[in-house]
N, C-alpha and C. Protein backbone atom coordinates (compact mmCIF):
# COMPACT_ATOMS: atom_id res chain seq x y z
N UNK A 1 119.25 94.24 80.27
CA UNK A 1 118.56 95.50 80.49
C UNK A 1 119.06 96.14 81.80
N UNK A 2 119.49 97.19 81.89
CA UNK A 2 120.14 98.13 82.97
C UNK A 2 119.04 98.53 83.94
N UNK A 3 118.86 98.35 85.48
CA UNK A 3 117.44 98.34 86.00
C UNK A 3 118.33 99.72 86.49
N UNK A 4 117.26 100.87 86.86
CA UNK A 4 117.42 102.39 86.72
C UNK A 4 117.16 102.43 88.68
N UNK A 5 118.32 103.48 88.97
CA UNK A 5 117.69 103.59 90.09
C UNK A 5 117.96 105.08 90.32
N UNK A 6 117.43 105.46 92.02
CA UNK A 6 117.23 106.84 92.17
C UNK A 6 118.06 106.93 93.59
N UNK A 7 118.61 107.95 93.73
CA UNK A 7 119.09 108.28 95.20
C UNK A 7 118.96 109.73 95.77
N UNK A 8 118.20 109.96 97.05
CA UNK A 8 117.99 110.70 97.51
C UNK A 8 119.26 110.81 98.70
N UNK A 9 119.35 112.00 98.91
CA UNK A 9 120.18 112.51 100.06
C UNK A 9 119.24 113.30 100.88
N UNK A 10 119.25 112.95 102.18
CA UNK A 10 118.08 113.07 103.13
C UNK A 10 118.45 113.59 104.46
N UNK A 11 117.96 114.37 104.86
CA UNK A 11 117.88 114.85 106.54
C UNK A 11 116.65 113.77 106.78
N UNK A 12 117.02 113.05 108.15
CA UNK A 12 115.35 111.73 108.23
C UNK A 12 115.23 112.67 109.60
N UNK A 13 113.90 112.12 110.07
CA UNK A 13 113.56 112.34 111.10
C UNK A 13 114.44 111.59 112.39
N UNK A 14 114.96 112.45 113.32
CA UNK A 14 115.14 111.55 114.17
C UNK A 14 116.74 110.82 114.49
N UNK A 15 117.10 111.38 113.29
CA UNK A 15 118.57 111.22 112.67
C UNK A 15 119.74 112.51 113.02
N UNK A 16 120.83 112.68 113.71
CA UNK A 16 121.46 113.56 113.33
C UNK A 16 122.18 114.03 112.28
N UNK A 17 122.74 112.90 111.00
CA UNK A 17 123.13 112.91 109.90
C UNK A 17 122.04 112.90 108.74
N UNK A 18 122.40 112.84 107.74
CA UNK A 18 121.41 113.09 106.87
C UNK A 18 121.97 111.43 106.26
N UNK A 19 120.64 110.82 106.00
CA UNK A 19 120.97 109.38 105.00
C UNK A 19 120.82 109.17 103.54
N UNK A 20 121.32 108.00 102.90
CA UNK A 20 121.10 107.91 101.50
C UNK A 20 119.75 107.15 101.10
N UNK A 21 118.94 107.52 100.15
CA UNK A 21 117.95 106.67 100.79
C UNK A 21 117.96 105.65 98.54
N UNK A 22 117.86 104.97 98.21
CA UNK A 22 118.39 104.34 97.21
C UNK A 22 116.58 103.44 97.00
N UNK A 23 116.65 104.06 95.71
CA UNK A 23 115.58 103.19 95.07
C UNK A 23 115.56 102.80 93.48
N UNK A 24 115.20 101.55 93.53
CA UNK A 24 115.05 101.29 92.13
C UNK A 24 113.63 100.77 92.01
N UNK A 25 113.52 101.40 90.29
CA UNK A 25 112.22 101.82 89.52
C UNK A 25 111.60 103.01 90.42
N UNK A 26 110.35 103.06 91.23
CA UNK A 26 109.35 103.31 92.18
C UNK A 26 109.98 102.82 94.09
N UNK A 27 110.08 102.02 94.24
CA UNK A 27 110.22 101.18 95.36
C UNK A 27 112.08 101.00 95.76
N UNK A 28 111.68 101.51 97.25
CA UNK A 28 113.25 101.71 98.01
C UNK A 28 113.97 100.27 98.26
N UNK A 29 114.78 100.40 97.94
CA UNK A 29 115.96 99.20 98.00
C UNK A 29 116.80 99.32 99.14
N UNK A 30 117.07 100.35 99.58
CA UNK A 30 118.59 100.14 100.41
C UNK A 30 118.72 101.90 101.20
N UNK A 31 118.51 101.65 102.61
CA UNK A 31 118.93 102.86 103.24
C UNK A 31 120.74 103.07 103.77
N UNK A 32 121.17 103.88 103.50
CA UNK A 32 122.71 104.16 103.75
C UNK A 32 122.86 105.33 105.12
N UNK A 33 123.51 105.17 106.25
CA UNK A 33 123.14 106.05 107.40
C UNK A 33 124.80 106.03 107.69
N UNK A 34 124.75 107.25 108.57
CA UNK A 34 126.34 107.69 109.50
C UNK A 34 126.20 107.70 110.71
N UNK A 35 125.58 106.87 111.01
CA UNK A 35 124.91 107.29 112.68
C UNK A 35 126.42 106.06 113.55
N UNK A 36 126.74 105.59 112.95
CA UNK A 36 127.95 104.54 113.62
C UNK A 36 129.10 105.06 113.22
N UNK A 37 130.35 104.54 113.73
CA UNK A 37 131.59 104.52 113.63
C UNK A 37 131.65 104.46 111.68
N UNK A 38 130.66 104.08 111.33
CA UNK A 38 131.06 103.35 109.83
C UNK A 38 129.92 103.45 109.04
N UNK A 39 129.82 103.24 107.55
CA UNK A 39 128.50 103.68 107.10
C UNK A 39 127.65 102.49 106.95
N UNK A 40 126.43 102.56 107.36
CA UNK A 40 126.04 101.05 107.61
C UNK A 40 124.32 101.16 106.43
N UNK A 41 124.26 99.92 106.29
CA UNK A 41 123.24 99.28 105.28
C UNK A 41 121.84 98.99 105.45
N UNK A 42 120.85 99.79 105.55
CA UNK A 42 119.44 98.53 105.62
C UNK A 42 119.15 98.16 104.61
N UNK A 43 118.63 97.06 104.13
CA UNK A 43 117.54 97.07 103.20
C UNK A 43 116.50 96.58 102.93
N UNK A 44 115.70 96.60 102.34
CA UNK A 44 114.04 96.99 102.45
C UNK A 44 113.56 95.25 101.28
N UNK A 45 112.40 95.05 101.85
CA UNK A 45 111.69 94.32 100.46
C UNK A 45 111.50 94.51 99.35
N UNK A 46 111.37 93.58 98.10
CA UNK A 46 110.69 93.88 97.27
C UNK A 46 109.33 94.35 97.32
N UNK A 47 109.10 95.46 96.49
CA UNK A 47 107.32 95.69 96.27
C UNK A 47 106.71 94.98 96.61
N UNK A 48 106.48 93.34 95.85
CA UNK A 48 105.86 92.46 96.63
C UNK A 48 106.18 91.95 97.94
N UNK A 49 106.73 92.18 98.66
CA UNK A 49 107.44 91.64 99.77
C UNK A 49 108.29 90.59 99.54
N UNK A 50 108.55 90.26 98.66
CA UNK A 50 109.64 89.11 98.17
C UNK A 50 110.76 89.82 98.26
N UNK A 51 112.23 88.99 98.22
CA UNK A 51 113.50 89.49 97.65
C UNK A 51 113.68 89.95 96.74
N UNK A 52 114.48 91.16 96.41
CA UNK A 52 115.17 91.78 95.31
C UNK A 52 115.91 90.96 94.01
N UNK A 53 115.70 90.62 92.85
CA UNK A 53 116.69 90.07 92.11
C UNK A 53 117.10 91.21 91.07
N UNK A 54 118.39 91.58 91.47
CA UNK A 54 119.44 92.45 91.26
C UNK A 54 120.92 91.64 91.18
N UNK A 55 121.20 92.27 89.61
CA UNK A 55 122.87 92.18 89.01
C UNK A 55 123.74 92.54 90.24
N UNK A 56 124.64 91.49 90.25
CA UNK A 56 125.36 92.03 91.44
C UNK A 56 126.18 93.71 91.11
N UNK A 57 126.71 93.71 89.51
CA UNK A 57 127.16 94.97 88.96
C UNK A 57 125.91 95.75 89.44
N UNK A 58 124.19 95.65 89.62
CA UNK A 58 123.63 97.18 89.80
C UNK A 58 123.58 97.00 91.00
N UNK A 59 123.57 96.38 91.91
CA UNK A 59 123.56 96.47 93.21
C UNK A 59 124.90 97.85 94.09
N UNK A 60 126.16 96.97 93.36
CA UNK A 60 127.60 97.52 93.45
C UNK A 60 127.84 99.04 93.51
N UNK A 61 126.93 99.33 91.82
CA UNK A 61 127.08 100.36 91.57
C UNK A 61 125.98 101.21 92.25
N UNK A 62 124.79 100.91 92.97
CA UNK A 62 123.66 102.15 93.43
C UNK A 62 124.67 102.16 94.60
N UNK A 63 125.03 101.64 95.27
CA UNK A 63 125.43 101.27 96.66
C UNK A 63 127.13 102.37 97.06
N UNK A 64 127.71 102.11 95.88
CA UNK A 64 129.09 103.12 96.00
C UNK A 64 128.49 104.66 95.25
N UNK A 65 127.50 104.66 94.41
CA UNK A 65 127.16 105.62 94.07
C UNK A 65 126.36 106.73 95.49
N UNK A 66 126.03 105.92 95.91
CA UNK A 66 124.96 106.34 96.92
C UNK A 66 126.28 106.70 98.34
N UNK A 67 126.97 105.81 98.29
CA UNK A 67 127.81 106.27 99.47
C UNK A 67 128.88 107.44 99.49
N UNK A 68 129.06 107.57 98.07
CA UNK A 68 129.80 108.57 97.83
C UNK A 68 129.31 109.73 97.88
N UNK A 69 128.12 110.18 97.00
CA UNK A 69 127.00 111.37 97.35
C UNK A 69 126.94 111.62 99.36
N UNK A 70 126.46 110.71 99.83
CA UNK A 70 126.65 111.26 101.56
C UNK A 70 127.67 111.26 102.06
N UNK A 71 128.66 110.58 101.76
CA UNK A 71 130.33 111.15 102.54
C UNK A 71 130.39 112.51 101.97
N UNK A 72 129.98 112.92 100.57
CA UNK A 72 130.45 114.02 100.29
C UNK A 72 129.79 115.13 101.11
N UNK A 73 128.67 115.21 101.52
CA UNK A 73 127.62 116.38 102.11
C UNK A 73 127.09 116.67 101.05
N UNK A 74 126.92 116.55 100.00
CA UNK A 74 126.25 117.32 99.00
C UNK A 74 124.70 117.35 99.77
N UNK A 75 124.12 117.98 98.97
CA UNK A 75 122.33 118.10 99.05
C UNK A 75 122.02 117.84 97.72
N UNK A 76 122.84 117.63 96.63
CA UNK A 76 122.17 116.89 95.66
C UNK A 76 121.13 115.57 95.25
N UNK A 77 119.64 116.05 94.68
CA UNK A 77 119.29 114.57 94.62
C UNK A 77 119.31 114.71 92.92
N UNK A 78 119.64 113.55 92.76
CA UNK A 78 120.37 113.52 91.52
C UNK A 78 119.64 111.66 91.36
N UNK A 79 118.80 111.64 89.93
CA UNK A 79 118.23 110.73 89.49
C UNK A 79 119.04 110.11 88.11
N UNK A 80 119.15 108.61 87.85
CA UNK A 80 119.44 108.66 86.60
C UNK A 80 118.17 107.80 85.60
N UNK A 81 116.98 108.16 86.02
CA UNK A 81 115.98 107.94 85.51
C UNK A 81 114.78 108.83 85.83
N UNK A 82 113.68 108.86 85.17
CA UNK A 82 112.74 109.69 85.13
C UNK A 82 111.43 108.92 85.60
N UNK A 83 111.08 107.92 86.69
CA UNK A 83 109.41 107.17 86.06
C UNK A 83 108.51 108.52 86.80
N UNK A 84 107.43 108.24 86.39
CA UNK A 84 106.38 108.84 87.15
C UNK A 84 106.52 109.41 88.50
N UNK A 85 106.40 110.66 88.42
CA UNK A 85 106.43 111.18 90.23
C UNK A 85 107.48 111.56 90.81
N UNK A 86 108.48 110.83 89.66
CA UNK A 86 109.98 111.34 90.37
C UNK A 86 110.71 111.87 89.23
N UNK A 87 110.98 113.64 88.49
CA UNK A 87 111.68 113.96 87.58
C UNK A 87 113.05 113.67 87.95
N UNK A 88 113.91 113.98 86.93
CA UNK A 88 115.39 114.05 87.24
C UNK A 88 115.42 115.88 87.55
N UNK A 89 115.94 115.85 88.84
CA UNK A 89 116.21 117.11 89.07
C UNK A 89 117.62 117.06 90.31
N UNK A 90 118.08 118.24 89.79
CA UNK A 90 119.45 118.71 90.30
C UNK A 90 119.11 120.00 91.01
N UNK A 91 119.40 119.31 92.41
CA UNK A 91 119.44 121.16 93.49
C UNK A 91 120.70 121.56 94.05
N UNK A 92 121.08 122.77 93.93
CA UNK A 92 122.53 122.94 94.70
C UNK A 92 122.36 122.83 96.28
């Protein structure tokens, strides 16, 4: 089963770049930032506060998907799932 995730492209507070902010289902997985020489990684708990168990293929793929959207500058947030609260929507 393909676990669905979402990526926002973000101005944060506090930030001079804008970050990637990467979630799967509901709950954030992985922040992507330019604030260094290089693009660097946080990432977050599971919902329950446990670890993530994630395909290394969906990990791979939110992670280059997500880095590519903020090298580019876009302002696109661009979903490839729909749950509750979060439509799929495309902004120029």
């Amino acid at each position: 089963m393909e676990i669905k995730y979402r990526i926002c492209i973000a101005k944060a507070p506090g930030r001079q770049k804008p970050v990637a902010d990467i979630f799967f289902e509901e709950a954030q997985w992985a922040e992507i930032n330019q604030e260094g020489p290089e693009l660097q990684v946080k990432f977050f708990p599971g919902p329950s506060g446990q670890p993530w168990h994630l395909s290394q293929a969906a990990a791979e793929n939110a992670l280059q998907d997500a880095s590519e959207r903020l090298t580019a500058g876009t302002k696109t947030y661009r979903t490839n799932f729909s749950p509750k609260g979060f439509p799929n929507v495309t902004e120029p």
